[in-house]
C-alpha atoms as a PDB file:
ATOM      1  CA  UNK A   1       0.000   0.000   0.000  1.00  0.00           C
ATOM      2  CA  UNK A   2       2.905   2.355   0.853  1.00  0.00           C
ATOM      3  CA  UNK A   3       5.053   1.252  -2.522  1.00  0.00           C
ATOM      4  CA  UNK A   4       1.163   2.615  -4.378  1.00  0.00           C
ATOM      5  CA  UNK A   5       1.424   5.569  -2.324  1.00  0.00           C
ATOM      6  CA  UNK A   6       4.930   6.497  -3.181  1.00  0.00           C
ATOM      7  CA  UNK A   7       4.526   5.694  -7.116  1.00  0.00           C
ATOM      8  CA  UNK A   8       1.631   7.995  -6.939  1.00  0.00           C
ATOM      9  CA  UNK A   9       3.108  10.672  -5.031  1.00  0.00           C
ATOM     10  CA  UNK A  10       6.281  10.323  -7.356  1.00  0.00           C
ATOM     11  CA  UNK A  11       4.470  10.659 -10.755  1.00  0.00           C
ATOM     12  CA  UNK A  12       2.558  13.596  -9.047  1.00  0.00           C
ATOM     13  CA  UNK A  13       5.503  15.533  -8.273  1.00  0.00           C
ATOM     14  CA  UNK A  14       6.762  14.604 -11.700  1.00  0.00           C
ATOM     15  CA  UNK A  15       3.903  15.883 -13.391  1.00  0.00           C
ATOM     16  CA  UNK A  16       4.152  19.355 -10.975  1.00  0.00           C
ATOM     17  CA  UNK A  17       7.919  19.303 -11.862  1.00  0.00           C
ATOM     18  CA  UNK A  18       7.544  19.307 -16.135  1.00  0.00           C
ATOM     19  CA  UNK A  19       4.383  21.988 -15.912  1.00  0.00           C
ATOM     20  CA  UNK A  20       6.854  24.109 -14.063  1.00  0.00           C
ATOM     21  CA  UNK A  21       9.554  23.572 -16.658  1.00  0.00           C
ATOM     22  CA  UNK A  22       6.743  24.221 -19.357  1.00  0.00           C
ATOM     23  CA  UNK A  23       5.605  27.365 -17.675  1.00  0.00           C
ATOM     24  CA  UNK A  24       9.192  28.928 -17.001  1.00  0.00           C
ATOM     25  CA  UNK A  25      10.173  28.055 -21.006  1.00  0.00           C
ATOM     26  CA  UNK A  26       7.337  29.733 -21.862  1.00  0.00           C
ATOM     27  CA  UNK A  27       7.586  32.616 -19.567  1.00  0.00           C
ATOM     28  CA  UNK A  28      11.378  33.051 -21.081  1.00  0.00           C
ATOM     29  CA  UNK A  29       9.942  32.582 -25.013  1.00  0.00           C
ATOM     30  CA  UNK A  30       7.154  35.335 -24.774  1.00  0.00           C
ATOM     31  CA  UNK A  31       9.474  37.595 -22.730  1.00  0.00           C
ATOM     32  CA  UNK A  32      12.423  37.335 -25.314  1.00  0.00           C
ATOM     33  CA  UNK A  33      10.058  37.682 -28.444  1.00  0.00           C
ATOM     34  CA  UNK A  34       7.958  40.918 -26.656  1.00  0.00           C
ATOM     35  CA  UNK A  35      11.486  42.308 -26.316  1.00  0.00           C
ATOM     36  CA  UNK A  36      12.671  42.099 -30.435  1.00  0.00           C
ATOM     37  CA  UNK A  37       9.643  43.637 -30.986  1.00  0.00           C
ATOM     38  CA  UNK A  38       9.952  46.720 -29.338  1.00  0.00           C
ATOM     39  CA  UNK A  39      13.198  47.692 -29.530  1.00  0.00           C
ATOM     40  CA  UNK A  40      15.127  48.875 -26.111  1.00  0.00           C
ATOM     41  CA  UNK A  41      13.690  52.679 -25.272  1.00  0.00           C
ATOM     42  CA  UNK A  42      10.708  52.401 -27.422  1.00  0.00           C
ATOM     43  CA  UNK A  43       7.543  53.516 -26.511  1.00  0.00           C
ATOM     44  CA  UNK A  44       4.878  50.682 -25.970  1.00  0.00           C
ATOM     45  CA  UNK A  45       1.806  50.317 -28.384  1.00  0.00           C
ATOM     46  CA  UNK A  46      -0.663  53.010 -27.903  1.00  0.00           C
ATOM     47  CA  UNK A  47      -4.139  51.718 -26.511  1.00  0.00           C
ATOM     48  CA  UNK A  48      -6.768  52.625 -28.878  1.00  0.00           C
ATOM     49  CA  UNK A  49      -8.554  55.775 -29.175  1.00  0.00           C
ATOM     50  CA  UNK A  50     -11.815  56.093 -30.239  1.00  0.00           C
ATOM     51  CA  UNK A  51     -11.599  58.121 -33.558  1.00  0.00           C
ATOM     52  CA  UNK A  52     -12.772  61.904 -32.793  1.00  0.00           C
ATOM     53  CA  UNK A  53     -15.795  62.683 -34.494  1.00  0.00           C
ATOM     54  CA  UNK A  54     -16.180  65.565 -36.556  1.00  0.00           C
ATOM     55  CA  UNK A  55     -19.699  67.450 -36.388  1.00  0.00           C
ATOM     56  CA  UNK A  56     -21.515  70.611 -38.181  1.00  0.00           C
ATOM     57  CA  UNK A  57     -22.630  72.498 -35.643  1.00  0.00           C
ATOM     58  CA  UNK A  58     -24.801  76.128 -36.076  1.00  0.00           C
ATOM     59  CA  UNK A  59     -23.163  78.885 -33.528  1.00  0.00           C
ATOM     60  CA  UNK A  60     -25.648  81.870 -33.120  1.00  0.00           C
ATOM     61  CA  UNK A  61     -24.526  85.279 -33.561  1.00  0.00           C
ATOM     62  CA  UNK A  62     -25.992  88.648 -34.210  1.00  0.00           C
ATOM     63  CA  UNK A  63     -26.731  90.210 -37.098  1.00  0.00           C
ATOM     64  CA  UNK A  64     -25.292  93.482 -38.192  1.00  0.00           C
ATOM     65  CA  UNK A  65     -27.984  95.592 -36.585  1.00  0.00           C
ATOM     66  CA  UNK A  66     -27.468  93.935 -33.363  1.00  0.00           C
ATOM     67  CA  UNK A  67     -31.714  92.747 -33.674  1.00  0.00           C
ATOM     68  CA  UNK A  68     -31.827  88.960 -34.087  1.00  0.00           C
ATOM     69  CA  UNK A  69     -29.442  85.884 -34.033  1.00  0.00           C
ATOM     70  CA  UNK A  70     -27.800  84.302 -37.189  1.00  0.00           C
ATOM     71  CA  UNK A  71     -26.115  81.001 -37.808  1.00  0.00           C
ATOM     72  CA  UNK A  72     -22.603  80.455 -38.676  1.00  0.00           C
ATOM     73  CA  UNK A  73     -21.753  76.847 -39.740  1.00  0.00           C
ATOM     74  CA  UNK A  74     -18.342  75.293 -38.540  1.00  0.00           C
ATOM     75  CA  UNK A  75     -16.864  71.928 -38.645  1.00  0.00           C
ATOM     76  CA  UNK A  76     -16.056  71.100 -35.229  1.00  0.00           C
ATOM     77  CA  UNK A  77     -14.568  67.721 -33.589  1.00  0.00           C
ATOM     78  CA  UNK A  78     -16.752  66.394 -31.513  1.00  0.00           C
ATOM     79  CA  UNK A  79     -15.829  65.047 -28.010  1.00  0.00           C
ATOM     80  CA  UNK A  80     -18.279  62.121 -26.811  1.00  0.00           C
ATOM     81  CA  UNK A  81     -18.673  63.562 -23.311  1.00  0.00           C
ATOM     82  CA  UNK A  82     -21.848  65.781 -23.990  1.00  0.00           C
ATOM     83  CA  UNK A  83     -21.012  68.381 -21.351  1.00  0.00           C
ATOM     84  CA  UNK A  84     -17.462  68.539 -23.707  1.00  0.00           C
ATOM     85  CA  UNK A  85     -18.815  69.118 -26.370  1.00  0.00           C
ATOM     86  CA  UNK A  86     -21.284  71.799 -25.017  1.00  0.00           C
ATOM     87  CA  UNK A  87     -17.998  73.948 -23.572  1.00  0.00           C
ATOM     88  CA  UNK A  88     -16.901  73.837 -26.885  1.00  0.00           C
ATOM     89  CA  UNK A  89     -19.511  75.714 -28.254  1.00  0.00           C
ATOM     90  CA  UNK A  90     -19.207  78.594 -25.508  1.00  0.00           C
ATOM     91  CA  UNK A  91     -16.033  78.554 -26.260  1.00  0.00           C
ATOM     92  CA  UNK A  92     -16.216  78.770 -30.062  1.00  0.00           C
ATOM     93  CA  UNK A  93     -19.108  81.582 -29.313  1.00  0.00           C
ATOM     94  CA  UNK A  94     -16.613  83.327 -27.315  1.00  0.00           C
ATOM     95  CA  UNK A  95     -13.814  83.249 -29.772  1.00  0.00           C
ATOM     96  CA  UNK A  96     -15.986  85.262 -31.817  1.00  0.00           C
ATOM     97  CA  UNK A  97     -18.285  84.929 -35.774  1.00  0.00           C
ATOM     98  CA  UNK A  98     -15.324  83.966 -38.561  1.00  0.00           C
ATOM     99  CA  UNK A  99     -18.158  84.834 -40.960  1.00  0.00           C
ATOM    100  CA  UNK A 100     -19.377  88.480 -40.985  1.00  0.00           C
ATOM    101  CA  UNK A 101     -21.929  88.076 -38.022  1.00  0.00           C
ATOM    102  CA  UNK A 102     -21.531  90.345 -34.690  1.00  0.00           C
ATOM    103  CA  UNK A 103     -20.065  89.420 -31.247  1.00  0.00           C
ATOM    104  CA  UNK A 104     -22.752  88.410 -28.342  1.00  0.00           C
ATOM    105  CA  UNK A 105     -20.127  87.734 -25.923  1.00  0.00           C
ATOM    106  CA  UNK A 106     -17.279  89.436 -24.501  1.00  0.00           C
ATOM    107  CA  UNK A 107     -14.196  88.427 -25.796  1.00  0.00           C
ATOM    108  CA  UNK A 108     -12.820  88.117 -22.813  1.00  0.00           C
ATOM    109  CA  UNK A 109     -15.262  86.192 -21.073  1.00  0.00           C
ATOM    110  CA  UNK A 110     -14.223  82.858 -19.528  1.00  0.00           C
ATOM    111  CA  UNK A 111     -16.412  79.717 -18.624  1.00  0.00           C
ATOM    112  CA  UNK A 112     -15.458  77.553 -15.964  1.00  0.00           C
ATOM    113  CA  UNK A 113     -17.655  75.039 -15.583  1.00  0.00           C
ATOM    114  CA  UNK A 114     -20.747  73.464 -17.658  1.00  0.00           C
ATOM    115  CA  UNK A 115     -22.773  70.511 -16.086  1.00  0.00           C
ATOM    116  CA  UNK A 116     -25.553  68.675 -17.391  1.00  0.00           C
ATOM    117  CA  UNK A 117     -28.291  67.279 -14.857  1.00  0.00           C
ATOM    118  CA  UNK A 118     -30.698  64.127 -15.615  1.00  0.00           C
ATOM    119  CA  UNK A 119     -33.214  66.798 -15.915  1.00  0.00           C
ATOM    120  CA  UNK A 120     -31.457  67.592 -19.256  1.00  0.00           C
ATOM    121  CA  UNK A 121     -31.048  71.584 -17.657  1.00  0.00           C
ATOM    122  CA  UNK A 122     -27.026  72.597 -18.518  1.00  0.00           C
ATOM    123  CA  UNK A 123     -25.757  74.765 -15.536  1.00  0.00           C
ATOM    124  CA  UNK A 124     -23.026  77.020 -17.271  1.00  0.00           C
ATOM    125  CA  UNK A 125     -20.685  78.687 -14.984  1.00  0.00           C
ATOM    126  CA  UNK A 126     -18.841  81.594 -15.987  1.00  0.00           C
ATOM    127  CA  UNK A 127     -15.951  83.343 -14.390  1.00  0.00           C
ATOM    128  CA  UNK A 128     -16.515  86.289 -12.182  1.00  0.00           C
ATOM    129  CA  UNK A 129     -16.474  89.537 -14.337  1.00  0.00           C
ATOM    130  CA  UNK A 130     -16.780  87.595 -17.768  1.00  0.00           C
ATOM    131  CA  UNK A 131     -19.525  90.116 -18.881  1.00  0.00           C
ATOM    132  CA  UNK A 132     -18.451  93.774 -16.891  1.00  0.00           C
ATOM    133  CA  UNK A 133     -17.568  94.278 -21.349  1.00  0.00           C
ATOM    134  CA  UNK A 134     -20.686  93.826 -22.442  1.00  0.00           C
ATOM    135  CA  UNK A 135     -23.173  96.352 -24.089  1.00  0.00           C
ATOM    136  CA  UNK A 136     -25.939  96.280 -21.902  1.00  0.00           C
ATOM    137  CA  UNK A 137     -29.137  97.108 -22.723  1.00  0.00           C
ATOM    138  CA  UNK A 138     -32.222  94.696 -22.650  1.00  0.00           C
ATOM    139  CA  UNK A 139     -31.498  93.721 -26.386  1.00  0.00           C
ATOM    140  CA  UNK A 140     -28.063  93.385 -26.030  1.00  0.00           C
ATOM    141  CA  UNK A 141     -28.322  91.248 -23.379  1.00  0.00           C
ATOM    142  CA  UNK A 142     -31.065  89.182 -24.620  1.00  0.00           C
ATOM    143  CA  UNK A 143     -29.145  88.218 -27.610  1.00  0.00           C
ATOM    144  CA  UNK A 144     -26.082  86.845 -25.308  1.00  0.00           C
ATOM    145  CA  UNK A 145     -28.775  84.619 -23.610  1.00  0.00           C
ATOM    146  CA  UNK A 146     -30.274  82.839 -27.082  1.00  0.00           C
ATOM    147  CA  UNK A 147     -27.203  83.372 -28.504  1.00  0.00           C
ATOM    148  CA  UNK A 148     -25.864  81.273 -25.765  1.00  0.00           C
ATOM    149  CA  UNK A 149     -29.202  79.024 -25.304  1.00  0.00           C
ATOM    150  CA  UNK A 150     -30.014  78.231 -29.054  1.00  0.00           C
ATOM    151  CA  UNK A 151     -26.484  76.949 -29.879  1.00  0.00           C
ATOM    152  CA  UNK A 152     -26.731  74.568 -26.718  1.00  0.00           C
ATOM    153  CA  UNK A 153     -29.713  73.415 -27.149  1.00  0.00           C
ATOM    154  CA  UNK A 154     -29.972  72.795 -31.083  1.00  0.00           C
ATOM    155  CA  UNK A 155     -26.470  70.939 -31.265  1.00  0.00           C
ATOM    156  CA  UNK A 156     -26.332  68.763 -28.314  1.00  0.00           C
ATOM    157  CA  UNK A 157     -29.081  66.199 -27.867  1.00  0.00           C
ATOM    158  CA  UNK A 158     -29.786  65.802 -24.043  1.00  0.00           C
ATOM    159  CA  UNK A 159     -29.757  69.754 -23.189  1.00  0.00           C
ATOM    160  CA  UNK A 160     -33.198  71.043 -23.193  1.00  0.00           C
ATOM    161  CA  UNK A 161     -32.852  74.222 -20.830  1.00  0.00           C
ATOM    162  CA  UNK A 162     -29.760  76.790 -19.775  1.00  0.00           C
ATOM    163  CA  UNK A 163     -29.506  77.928 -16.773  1.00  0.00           C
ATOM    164  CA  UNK A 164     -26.869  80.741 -16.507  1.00  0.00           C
ATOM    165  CA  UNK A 165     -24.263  80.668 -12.986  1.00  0.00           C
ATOM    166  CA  UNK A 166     -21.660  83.685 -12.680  1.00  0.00           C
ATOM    167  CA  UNK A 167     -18.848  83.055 -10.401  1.00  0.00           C
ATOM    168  CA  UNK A 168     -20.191  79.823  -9.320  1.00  0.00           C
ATOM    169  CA  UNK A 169     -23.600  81.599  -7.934  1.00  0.00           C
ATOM    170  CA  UNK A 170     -26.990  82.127  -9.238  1.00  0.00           C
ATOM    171  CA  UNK A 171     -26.874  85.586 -11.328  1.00  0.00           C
ATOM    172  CA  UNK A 172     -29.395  87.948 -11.036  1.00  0.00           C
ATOM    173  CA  UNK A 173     -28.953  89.242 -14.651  1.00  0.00           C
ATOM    174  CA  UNK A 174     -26.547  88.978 -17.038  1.00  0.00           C
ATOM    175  CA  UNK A 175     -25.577  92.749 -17.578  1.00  0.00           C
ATOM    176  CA  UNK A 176     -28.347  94.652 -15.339  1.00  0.00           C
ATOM    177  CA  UNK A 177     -31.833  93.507 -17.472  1.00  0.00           C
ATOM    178  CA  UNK A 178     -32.712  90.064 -17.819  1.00  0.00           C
ATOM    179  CA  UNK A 179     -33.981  87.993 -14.907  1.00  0.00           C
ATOM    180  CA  UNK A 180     -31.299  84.611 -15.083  1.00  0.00           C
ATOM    181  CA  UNK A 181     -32.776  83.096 -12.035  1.00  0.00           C
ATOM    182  CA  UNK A 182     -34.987  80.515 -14.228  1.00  0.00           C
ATOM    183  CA  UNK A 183     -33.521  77.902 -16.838  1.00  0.00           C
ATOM    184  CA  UNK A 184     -33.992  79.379 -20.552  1.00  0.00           C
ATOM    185  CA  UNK A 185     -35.452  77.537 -23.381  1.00  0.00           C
ATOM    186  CA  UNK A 186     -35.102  77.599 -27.016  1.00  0.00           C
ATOM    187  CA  UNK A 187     -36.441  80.388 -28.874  1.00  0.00           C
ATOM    188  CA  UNK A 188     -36.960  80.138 -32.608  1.00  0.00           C
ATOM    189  CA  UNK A 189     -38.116  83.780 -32.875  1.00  0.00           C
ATOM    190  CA  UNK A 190     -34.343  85.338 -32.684  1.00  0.00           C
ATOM    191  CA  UNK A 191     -33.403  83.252 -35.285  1.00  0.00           C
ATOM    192  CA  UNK A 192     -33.253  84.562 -38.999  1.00  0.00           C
END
């Protein structure tokens, strides 16, 4: 019974034994081919990278008599993070038109932040001071907000209100006239 024992033992130790061997050649073979494939200092394989998206988008700006909003096509690459792409925008709006159309934002105006709730509402935080350049005037001001609210809202599906934060707070108004403390909506009518 003991000799059975042993014999078992012994061909179970042998079989441990050659799947170590096995395992350590192997171990050595893939190491030493991985290494004459990328040579010494190389950099590794990039992971991949989803391919960035290009999209047309329609960025509102006003007309030459400062009276309603007009769009100006661009060809802009498209993040997949929705709140992303929606910064992009402001800041494309902020750069300024490239096509002949007039300025609703400061220049110098800086957003900080933009979140987008479940509620589909984008909170857009701009910097402290971002619009002490502006115009003024009820107009004026109301063509920042659409400006602002139409290009959010027609180019990035899951945004169906703005609501407008200055300096991380709730604003009053934007520039002394317009009441900010309720999300904006759409509004077709500025458009021509």
């Amino acid at each position: 019974m003991n000799s059975g024992l042993s014999r078992r033992s012994g061909l179970a130790l042998s079989v441990v034994g050659a799947a170590l061997v096995v395992a350590m050649f192997t171990g050595w073979w893939v190491a030493r081919h991985a290494s004459e494939s990328t040579p010494f200092g190389a950099a590794s394989p990039v992971p991949y990278q989803r391919p960035v998206e290009k999209a047309m988008a329609h960025l509102y700006f006003a007309d030459h008599q400062g009276e309603y909003l007009i769009a100006e096509q661009r060809v802009l690459e498209k993040p997949v993070d929705k709140a992303s792409y929606g910064q992009l925008l402001i800041e494309s709006l902020i750069a300024g038109p490239t096509q002949g159309a007039s300025r609703t934002i400061p220049g110098d105006a800086r957003l900080d932040a933009l979140f987008i709730t479940p509620a589909e509402v984008a909170y857009l935080d701009f910097a402290a001071g971002s619009f002490s350049n502006h115009p003024g005037g009820t107009g004026a001001e109301l063509l920042s907000i659409y400006s602002v609210v139409n290009t959010l809202v027609l180019n990035v599906d899951g945004i169906r209100s703005v609501k407008f934060l200055i300096g991380g707070r709730e604003a009053v108004t934007l520039a002394g006239h317009s009441d900010l403390r309720s999300p904006f909506e759409v509004d077709m009518m500025w458009i021509r």
